[in-house]
Protein backbone atom coordinates (compact mmCIF):
# COMPACT_ATOMS: atom_id res chain seq x y z
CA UNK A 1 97.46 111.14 115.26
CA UNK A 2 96.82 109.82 118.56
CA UNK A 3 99.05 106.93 119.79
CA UNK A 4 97.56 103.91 120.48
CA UNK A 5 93.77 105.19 119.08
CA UNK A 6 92.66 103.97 115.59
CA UNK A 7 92.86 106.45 112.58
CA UNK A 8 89.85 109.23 112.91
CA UNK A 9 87.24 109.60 109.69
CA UNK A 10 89.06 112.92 109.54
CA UNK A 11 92.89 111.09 109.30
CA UNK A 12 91.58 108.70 106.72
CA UNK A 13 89.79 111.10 104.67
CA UNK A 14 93.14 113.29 104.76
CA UNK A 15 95.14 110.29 103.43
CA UNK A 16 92.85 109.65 100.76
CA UNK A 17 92.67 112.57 99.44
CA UNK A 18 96.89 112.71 99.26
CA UNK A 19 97.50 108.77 98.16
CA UNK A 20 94.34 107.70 96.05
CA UNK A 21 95.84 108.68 92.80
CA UNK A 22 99.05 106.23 93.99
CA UNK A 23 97.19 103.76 94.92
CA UNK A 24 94.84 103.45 91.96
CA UNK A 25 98.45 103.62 89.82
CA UNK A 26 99.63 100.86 91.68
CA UNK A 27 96.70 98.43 91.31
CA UNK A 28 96.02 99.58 88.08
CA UNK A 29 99.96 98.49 87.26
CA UNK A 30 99.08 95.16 88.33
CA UNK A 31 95.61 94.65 87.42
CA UNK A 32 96.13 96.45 83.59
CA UNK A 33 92.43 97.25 83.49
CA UNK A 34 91.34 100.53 85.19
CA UNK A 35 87.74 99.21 86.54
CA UNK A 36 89.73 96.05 88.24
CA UNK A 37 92.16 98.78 89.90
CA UNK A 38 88.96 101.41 90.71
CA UNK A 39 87.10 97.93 92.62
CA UNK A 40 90.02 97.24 94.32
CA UNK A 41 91.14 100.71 95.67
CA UNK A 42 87.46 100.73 96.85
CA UNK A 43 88.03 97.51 98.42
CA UNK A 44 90.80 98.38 100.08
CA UNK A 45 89.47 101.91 101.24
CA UNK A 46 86.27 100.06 102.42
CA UNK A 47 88.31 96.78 104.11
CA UNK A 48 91.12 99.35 105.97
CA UNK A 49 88.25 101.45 107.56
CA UNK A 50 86.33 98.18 108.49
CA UNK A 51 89.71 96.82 110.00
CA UNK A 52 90.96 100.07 110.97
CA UNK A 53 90.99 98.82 114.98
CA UNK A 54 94.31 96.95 113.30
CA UNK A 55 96.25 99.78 112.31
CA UNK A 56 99.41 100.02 114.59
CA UNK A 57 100.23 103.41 114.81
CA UNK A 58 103.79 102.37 114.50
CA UNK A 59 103.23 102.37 110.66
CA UNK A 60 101.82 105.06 108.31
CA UNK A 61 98.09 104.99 107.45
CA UNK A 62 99.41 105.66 103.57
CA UNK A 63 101.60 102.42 103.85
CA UNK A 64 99.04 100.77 105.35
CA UNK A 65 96.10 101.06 103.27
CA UNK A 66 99.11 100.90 100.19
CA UNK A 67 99.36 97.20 101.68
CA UNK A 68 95.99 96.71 101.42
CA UNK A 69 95.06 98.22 98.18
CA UNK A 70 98.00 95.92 96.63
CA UNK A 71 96.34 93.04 97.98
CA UNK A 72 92.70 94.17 96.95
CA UNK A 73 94.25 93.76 93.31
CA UNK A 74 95.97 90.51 93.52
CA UNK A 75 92.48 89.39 94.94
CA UNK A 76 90.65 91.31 92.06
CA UNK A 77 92.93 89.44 89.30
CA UNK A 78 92.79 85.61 91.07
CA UNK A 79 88.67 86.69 90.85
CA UNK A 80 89.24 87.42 87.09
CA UNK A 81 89.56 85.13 83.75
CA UNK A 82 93.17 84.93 82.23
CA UNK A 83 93.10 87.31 79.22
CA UNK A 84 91.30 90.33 79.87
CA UNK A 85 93.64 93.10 80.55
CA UNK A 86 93.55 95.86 78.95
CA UNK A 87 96.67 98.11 77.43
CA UNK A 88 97.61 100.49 79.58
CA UNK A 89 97.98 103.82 78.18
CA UNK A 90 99.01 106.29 81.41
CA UNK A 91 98.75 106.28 85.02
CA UNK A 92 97.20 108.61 86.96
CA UNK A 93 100.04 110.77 88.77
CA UNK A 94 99.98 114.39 90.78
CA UNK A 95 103.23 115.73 89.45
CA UNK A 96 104.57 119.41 89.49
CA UNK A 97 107.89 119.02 87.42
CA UNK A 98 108.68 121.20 84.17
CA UNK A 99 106.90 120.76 81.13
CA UNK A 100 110.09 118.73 78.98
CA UNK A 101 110.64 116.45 82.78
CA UNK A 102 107.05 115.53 82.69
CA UNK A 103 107.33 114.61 78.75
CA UNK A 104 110.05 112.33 79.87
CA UNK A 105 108.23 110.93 82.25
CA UNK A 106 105.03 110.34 79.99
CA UNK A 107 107.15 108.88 77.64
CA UNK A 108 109.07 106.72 79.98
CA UNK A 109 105.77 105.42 81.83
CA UNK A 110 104.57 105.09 78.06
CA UNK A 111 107.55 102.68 77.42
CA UNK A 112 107.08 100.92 80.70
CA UNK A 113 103.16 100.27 80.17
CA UNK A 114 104.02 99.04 76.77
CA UNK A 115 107.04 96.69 77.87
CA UNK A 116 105.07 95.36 80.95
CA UNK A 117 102.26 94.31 78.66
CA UNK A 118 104.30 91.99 76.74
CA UNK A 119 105.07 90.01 80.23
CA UNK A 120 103.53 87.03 81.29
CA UNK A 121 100.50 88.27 83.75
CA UNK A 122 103.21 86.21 86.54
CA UNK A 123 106.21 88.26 85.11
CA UNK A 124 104.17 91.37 85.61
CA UNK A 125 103.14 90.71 89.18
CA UNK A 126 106.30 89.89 90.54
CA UNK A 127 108.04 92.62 88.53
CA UNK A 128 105.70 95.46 89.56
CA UNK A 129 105.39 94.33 93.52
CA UNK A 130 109.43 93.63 93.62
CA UNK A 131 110.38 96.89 92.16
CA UNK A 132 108.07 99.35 91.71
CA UNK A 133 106.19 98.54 95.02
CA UNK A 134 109.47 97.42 96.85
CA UNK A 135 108.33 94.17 98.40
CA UNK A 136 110.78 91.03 99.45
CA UNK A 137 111.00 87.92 97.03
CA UNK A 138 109.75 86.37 100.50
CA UNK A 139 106.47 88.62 101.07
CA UNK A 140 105.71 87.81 96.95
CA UNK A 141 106.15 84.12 97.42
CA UNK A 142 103.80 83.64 100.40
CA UNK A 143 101.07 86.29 98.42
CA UNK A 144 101.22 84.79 95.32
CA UNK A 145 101.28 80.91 97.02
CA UNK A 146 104.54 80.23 94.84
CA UNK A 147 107.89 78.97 95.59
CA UNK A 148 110.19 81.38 96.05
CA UNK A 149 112.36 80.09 93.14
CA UNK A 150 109.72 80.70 91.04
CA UNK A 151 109.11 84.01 92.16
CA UNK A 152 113.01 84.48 91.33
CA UNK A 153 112.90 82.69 87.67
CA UNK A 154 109.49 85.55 87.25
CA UNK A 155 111.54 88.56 88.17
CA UNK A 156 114.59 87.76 86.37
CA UNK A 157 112.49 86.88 83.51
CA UNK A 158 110.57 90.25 83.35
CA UNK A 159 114.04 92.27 84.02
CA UNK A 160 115.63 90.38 80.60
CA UNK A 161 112.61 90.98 78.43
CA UNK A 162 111.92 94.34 80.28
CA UNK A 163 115.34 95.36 78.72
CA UNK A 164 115.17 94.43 75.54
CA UNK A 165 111.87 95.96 74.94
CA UNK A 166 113.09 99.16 76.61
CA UNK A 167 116.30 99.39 74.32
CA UNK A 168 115.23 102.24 72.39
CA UNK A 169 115.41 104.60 75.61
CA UNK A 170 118.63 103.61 76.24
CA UNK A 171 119.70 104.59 72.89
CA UNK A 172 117.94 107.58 73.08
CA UNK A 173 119.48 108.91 76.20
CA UNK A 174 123.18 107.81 75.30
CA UNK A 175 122.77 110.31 72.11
């Protein structure tokens, strides 16, 4: 990539093709219904080529448009009516691990999907952007327009009922 230029059609389309499946994961993680997380990946795609004059070439065009897919889904779950998410039965991965790893995995992300669903849709959000998508209580707090306390009270929250709900594996792998 050139420094200082903004990202090429050829640079984006070679991130896309790598990251989509990610991305989609992610927002599909936060939205729990997989046409919410296909709008808002093609949100994002369409808003970080519109915008791409932005993109400091300090960062990575993956992380970036990661950012902005994220976002894309927060905005496509403040658009939608409490109540409508759907169970989420797998994301979408590229994986080439052995046959019993990805079984483990399947059943892990199985375990996961089912645990997040009992959450509260706040629980979820702040769980899934503070640890599976590694942002600061900070970042969640000014994104989600809540205090920072609450943001706190949300994760801790999740992380109780998340392992309660997720006993069995534990059991499982201590055997």
């Amino acid at each position: 990539m050139k420094i200082g230029a903004a990202p090429t059609q050829a640079e984006f389309h070679e991130v896309i093709s790598a990251m989509s499946d990610r991305w989609y994961s992610a927002c599909l993680k936060i939205t729990r219904n997989p046409d919410m997380a296909a709008d808002a990946v093609q949100d994002a795609l369409l808003n970080a080529w519109n915008k791409r004059h932005q993109f400091e070439r300090s960062a990575r065009l993956d992380t970036w448009i990661h950012r902005i897919a994220i976002n894309a889904a927060l905005n496509q779950i403040r658009k939608s009516k409490p109540g409508v998410f759907e169970a989420l039965e797998t994301d979408i991965e590229v994986d080439t691990a052995s046959p019993p790893t990805i079984l483990e995995d399947y059943e892990l992300e199985g375990s996961l999907a089912r645990s997040l669903a009992q959450l509260t849709e706040v629980e979820r959000i702040c769980f899934v952007l503070k640890h599976l998508e590694q942002w600061r209580v900070r970042e969640i707090s000014r994104e989600l327009k809540l205090n920072e306390g609450r943001v706190k009270q949300a994760i801790f929250r999740a992380v109780k009922k998340l392992r309660v709900s997720m006993q069995d594996m534990q059991r499982e792998d201590n055997e």
